[in-house]
C-alpha atoms as a PDB file:
ATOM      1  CA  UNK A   1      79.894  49.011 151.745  1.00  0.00           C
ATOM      2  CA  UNK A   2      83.316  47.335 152.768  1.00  0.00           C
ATOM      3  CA  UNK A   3      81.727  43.946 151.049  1.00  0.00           C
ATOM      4  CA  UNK A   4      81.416  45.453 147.734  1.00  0.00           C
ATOM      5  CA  UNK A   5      83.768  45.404 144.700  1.00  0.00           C
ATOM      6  CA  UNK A   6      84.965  48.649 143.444  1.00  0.00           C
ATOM      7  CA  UNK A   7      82.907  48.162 140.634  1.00  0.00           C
ATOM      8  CA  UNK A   8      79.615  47.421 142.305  1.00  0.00           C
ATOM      9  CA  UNK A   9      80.574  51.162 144.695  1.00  0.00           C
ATOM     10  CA  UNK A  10      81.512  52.856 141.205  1.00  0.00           C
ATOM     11  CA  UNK A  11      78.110  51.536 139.621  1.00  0.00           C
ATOM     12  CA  UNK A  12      76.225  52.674 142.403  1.00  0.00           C
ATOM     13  CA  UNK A  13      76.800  56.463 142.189  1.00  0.00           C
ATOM     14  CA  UNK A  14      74.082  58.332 140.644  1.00  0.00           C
ATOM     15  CA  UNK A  15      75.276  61.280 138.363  1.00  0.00           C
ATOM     16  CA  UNK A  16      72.675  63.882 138.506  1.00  0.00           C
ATOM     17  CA  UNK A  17      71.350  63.627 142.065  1.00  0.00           C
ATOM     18  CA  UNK A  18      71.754  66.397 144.757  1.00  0.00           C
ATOM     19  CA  UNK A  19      72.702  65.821 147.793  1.00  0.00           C
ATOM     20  CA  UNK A  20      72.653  68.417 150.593  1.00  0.00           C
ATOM     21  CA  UNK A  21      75.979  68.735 152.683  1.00  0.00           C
ATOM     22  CA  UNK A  22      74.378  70.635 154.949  1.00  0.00           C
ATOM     23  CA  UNK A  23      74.749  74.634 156.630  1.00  0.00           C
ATOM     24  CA  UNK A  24      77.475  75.911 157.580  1.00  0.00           C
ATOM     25  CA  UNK A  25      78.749  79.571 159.077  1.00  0.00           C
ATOM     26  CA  UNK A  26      81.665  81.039 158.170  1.00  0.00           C
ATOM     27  CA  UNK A  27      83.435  83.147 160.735  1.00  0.00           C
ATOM     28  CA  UNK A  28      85.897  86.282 160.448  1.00  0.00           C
ATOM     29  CA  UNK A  29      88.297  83.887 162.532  1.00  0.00           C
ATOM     30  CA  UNK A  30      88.237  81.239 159.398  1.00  0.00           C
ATOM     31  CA  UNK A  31      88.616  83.672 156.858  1.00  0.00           C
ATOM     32  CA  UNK A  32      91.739  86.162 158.385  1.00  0.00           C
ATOM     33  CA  UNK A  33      93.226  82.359 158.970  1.00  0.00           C
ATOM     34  CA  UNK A  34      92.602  81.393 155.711  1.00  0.00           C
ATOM     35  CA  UNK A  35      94.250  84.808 154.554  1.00  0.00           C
ATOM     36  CA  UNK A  36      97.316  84.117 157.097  1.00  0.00           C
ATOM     37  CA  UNK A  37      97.332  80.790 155.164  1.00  0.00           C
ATOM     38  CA  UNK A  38      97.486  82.082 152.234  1.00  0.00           C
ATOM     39  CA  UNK A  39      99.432  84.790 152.822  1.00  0.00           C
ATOM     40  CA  UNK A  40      97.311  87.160 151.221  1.00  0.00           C
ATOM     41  CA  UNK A  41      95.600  90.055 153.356  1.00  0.00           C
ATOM     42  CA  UNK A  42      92.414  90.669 151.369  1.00  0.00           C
ATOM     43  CA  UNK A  43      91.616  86.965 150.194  1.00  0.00           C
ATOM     44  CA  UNK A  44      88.251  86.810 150.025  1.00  0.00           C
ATOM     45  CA  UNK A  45      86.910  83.507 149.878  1.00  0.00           C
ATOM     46  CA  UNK A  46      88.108  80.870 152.503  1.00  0.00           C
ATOM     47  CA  UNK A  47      87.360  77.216 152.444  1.00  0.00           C
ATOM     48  CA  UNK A  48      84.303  76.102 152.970  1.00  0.00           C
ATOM     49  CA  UNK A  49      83.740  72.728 154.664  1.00  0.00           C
ATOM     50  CA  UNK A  50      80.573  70.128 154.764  1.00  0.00           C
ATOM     51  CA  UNK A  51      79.377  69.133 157.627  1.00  0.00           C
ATOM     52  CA  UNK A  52      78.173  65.736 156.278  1.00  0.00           C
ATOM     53  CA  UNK A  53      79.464  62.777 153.956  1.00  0.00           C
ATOM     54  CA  UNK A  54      78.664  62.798 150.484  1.00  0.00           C
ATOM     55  CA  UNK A  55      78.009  59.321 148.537  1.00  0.00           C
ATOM     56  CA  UNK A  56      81.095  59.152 146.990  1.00  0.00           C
ATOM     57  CA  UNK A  57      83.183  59.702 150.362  1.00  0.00           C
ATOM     58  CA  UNK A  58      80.664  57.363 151.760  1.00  0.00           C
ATOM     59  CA  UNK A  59      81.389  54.393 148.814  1.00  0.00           C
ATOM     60  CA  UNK A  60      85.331  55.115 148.542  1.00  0.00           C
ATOM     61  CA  UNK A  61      86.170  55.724 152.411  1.00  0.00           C
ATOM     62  CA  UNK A  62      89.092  57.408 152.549  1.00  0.00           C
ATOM     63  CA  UNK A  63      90.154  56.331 148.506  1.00  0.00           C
ATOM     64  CA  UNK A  64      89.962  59.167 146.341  1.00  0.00           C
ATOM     65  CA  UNK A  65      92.971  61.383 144.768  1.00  0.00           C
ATOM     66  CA  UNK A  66      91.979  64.940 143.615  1.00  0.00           C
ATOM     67  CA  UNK A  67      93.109  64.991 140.101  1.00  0.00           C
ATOM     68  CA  UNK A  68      91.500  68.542 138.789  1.00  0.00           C
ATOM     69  CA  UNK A  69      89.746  71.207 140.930  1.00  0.00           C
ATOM     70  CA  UNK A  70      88.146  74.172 139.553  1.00  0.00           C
ATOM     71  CA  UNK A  71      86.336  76.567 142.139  1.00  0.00           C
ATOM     72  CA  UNK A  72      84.525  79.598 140.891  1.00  0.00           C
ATOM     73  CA  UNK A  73      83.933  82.501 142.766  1.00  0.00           C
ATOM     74  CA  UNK A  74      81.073  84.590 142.922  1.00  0.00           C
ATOM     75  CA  UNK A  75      80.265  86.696 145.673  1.00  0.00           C
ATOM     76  CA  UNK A  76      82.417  86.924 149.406  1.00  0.00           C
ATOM     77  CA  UNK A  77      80.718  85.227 151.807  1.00  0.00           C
ATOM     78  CA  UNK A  78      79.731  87.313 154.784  1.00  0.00           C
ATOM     79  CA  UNK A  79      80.942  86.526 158.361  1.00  0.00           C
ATOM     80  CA  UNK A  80      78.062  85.142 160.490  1.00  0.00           C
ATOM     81  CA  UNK A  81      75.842  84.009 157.376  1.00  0.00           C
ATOM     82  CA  UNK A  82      74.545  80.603 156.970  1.00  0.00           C
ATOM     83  CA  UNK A  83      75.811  79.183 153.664  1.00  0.00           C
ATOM     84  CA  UNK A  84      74.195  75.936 152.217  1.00  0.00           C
ATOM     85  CA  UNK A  85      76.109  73.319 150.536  1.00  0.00           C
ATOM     86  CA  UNK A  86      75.024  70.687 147.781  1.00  0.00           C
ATOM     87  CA  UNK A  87      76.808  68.222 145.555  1.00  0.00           C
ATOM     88  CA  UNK A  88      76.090  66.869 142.462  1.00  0.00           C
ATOM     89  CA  UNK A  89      77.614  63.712 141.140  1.00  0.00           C
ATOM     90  CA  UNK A  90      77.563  65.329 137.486  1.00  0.00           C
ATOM     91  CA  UNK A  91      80.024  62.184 135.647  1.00  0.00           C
ATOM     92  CA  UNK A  92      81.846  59.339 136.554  1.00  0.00           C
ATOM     93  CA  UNK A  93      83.910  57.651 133.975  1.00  0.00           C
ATOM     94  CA  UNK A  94      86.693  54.777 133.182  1.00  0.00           C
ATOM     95  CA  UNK A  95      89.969  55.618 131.796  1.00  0.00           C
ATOM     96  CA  UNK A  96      91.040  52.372 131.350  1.00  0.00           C
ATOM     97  CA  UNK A  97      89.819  50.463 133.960  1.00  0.00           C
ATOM     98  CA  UNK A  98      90.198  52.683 136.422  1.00  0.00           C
ATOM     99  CA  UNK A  99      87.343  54.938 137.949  1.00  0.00           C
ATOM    100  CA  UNK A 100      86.908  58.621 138.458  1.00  0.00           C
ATOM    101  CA  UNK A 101      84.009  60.695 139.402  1.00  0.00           C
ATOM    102  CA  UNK A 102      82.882  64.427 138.890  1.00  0.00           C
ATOM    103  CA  UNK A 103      81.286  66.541 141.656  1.00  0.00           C
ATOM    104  CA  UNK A 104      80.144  69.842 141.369  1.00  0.00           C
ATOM    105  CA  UNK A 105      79.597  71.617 145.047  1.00  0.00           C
ATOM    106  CA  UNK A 106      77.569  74.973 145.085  1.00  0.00           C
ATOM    107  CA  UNK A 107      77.836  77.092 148.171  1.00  0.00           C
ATOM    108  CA  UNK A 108      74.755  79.904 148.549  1.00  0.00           C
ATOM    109  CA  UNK A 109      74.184  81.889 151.476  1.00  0.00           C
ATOM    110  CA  UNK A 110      70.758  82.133 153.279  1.00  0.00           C
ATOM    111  CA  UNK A 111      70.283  85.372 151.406  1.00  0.00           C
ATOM    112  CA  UNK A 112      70.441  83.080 148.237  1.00  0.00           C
ATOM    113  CA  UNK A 113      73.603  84.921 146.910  1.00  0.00           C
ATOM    114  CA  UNK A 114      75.696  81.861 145.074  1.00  0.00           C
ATOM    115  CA  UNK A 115      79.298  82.330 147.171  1.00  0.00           C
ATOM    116  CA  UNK A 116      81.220  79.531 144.882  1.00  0.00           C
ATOM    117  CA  UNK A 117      81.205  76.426 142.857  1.00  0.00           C
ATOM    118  CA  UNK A 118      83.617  74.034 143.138  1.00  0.00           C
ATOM    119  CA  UNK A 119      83.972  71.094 140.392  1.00  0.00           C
ATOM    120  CA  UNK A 120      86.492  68.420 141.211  1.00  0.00           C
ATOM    121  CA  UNK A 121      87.285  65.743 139.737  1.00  0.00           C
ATOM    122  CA  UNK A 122      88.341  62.658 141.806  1.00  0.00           C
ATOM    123  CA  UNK A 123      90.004  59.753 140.494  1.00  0.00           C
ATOM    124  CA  UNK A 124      88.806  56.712 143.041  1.00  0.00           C
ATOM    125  CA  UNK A 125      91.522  54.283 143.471  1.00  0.00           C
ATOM    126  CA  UNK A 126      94.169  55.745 145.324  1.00  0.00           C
ATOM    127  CA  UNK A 127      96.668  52.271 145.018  1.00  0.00           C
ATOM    128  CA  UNK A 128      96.541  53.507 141.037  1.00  0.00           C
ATOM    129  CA  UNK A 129      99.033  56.423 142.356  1.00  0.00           C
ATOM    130  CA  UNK A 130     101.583  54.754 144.189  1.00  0.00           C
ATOM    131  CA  UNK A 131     101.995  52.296 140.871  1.00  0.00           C
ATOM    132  CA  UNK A 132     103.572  55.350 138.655  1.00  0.00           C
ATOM    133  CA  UNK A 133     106.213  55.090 140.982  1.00  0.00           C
ATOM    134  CA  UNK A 134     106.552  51.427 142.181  1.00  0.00           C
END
């Protein structure tokens, strides 16, 4: 991927495809550390992690800025349970010339009870950032 222009990576993600990030259990150890974190004792919902790249991670190593994240909550996740995670590339977009990309992540536990979704969007040329202030 290293040979390709930024345009040819941004051209080649596919809105509307799901990809599966794969299983993974949260613990009671992750979330009372996540509630240390936080410093709040009955936080509910700690962060849940992939286990595998997605595309865009995969096209922009390490070159992507977080410039919205919404994450909806739905149900606690349960220490011990399985949850699965997909992505969905649902827009990508030029302001200017510059790219950005949409993903939507859905967590659901192996009982099928949707934990969260998480939409973030990601704007994919980091170098863009350290201009405002060059």
């Amino acid at each position: 991927m290293e040979n390709l222009t930024e345009k040819e990576r941004f051209d080649r993600l596919e809105v509307g495809a799901d990809e599966d990030l794969g299983t993974t259990v949260v613990t009671q150890r992750q979330i009372d550390e996540n509630r240390k974190a936080l410093d709040w004792p009955d936080a509910p919902f700690p962060v849940l992690h992939a286990p595998k790249l997605d595309s865009t991670k995969m096209l922009f190593e390490g070159a992507r800025v977080n410039a919205r994240s919404i994450r909806r909550f739905f149900n606690p996740p349960v220490p011990g349970k399985k949850i699965r995670l997909t992505m969905r590339v649902v827009d990508k977009y030029l302001r200017g010339d510059v790219p950005y990309v949409v993903e939507e992540t859905t967590a659901i536990d192996e009982d099928g009870r949707k934990i969260e979704v998480m939409t973030v969007h990601q704007l994919l040329r980091t170098r863009k950032v350290g201009e405002k202030w060059a």
